[in-house]
Protein backbone atom coordinates (compact mmCIF):
# COMPACT_ATOMS: atom_id res chain seq x y z
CA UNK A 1 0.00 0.00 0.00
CA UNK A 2 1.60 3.61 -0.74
CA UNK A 3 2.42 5.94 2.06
CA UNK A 4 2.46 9.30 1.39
CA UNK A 5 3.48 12.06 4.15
CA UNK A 6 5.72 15.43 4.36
CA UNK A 7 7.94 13.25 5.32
CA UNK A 8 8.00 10.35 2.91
CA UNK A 9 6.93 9.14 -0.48
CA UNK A 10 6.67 4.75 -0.47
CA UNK A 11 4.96 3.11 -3.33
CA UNK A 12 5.27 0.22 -5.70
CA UNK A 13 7.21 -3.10 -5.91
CA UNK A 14 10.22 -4.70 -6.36
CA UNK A 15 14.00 -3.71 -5.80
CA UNK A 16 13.78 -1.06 -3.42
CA UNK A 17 15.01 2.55 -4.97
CA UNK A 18 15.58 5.04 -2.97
CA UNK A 19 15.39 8.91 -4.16
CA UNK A 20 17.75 11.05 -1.99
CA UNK A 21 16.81 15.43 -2.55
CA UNK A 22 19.04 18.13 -2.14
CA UNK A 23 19.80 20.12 0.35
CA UNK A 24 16.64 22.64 1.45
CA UNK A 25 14.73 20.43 -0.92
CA UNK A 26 12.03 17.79 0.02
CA UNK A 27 11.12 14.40 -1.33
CA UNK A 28 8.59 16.35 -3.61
CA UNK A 29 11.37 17.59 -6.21
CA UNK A 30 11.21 13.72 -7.69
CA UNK A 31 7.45 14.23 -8.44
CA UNK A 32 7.68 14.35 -11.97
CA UNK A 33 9.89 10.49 -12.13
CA UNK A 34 8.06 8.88 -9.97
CA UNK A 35 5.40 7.73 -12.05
CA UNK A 36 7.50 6.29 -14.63
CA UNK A 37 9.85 4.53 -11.34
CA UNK A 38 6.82 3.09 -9.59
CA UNK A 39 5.96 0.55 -11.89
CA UNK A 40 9.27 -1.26 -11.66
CA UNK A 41 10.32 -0.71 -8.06
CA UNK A 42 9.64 -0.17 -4.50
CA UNK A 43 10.46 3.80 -4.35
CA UNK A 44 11.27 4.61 -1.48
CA UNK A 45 11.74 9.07 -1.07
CA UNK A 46 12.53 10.42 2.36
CA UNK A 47 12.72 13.92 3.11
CA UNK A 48 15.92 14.10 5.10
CA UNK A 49 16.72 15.51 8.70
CA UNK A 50 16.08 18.65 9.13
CA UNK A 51 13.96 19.28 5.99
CA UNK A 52 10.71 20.99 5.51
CA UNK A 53 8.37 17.85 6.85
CA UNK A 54 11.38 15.65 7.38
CA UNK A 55 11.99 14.31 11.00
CA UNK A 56 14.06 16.21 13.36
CA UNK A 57 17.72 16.46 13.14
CA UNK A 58 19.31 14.22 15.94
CA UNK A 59 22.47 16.35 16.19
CA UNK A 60 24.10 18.85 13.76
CA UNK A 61 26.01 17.37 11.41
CA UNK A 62 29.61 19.00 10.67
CA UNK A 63 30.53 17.04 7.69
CA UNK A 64 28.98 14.50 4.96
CA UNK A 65 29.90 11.20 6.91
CA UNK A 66 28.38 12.72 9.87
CA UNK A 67 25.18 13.86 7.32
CA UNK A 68 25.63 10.42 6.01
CA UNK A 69 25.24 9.04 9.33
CA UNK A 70 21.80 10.03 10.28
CA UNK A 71 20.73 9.24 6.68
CA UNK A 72 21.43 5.37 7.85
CA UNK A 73 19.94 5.94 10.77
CA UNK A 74 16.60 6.82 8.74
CA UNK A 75 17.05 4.55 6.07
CA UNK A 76 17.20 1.41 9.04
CA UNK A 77 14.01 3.39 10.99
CA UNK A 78 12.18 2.66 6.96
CA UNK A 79 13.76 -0.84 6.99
CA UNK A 80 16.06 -0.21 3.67
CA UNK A 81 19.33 -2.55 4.06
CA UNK A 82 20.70 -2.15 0.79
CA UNK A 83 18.81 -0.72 -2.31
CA UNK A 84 19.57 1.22 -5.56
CA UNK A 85 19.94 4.89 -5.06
CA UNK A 86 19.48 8.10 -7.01
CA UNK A 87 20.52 11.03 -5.61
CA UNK A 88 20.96 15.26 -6.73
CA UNK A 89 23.51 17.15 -5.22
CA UNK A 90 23.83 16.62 -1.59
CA UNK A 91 21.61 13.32 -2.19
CA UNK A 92 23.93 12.30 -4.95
CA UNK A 93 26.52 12.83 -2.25
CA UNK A 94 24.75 10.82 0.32
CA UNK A 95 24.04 8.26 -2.39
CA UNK A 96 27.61 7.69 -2.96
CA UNK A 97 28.52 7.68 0.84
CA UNK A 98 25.99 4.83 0.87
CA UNK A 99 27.94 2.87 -2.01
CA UNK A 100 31.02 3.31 0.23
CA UNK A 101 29.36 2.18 3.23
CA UNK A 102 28.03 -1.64 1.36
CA UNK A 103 24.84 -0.24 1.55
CA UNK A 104 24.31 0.73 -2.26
CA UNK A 105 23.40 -1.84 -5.42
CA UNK A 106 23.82 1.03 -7.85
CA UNK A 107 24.02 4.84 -7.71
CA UNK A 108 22.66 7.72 -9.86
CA UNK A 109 24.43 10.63 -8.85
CA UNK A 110 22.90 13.52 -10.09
CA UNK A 111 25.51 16.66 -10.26
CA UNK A 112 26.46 15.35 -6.79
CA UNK A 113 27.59 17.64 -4.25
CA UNK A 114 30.84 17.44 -2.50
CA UNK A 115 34.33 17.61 -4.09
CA UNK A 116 36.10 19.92 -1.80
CA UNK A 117 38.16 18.72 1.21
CA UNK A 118 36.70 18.90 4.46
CA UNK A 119 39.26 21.23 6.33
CA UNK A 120 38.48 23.47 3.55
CA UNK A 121 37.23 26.85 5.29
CA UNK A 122 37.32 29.00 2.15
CA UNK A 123 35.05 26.72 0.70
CA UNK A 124 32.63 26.80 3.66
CA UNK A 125 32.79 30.39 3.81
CA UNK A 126 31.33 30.45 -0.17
CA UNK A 127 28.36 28.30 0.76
CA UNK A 128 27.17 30.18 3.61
CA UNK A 129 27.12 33.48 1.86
CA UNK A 130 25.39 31.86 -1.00
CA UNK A 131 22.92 30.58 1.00
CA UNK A 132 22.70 33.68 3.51
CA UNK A 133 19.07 35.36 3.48
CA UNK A 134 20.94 38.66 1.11
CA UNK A 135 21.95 36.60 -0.90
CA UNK A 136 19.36 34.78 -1.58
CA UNK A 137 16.70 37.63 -1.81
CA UNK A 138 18.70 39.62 -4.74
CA UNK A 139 18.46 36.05 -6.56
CA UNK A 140 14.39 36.10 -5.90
CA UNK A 141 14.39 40.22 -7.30
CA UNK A 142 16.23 38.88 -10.40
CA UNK A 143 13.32 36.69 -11.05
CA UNK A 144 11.71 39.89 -11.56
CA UNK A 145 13.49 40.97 -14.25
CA UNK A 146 12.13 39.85 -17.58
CA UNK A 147 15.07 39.17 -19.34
CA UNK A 148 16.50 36.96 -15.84
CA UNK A 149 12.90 35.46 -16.38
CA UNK A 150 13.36 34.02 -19.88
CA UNK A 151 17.15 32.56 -18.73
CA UNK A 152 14.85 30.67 -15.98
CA UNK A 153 12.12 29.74 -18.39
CA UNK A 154 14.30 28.31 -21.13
CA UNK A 155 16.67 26.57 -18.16
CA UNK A 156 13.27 24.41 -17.04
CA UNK A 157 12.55 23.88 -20.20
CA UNK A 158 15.88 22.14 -20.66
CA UNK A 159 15.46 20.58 -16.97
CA UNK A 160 12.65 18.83 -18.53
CA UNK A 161 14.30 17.01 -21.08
CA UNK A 162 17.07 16.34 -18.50
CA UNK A 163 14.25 14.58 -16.66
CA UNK A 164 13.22 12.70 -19.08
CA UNK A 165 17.21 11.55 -19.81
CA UNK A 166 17.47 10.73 -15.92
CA UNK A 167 14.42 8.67 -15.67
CA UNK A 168 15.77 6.59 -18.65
CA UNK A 169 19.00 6.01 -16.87
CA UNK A 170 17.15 5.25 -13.55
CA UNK A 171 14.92 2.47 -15.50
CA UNK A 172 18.20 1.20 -15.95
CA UNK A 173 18.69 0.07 -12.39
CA UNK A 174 18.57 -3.47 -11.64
CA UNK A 175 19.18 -4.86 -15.30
């Protein structure tokens, strides 16, 4: 029977898959796959610690293994052992910590976050003033702006079609 909550999205049958968002994102953002995913597996698409409907965050996490961390902690409260996994950005990133840890059959990481090393400070510094309220509010009056708007328009337009090309390569799990 599906289950369908804030803080998770559980339908279909066979191999489990599980759909990991992004960071500030919520299971929600793999709405337009998951018709075309239920029919061949058990989908299984948390919303994380910590995320809009997602369960409380057991402690702050300081780094991806500790982020990864309470992701196995939720993924053993859901039953998951191991599964197939599609991921975007910080999911692809959890996704791939999962492969490291056994836990992964395959992995679709989609632009997967990460890359940096951990002691990196500089780095850290860019991603909190990119995601500091300023910031993000002159990105919101761009939107505004009707020439910003078409660059948006035309970029979902495209994200479609990149849907439709990660969907394909997601059917491919399990074959």
């Amino acid at each position: 029977m599906p289950e369908f909550s804030p803080a998770l999205y559980r339908a279909g049958a066979g191999e489990p898959l599980v759909l990991v968002h992004g960071f500030t994102a919520t299971w929600r953002c793999w709405l337009p796959v998951l018709p075309f995913l239920v029919p061949r597996f058990e989908v299984i698409a948390p919303t994380l610690h910590g995320h809009d409907g997602g369960p409380a965050v057991p402690q702050p996490a300081h780094s991806l293994a500790e982020a990864a961390d309470h992701f196995e902690l939720l993924l053993d409260e859901l039953g998951v052992g191991d599964a197939h996994f599609a991921g975007n950005s910080m999911g692809g990133a959890l996704s791939l910590e999962m492969a490291k840890r056994g836990r992964a059959r395959s992995v679709v990481a989609i632009s997967p976050g990460g890359g940096w090393a951990e002691d990196d400070v500089r780095e850290a510094k860019r991603l909190i003033r990119l995601f500091t309220f300023t910031s993000f509010h002159k990105h919101i009056g761009n939107l505004a702006k009707p020439h910003i708007f078409r660059v948006h328009t035309i970029t979902f337009q495209r994200s479609q079609m990149a849907w439709q090309k990660i969907t394909a390569q997601i059917s491919l799990l399990g074959r």
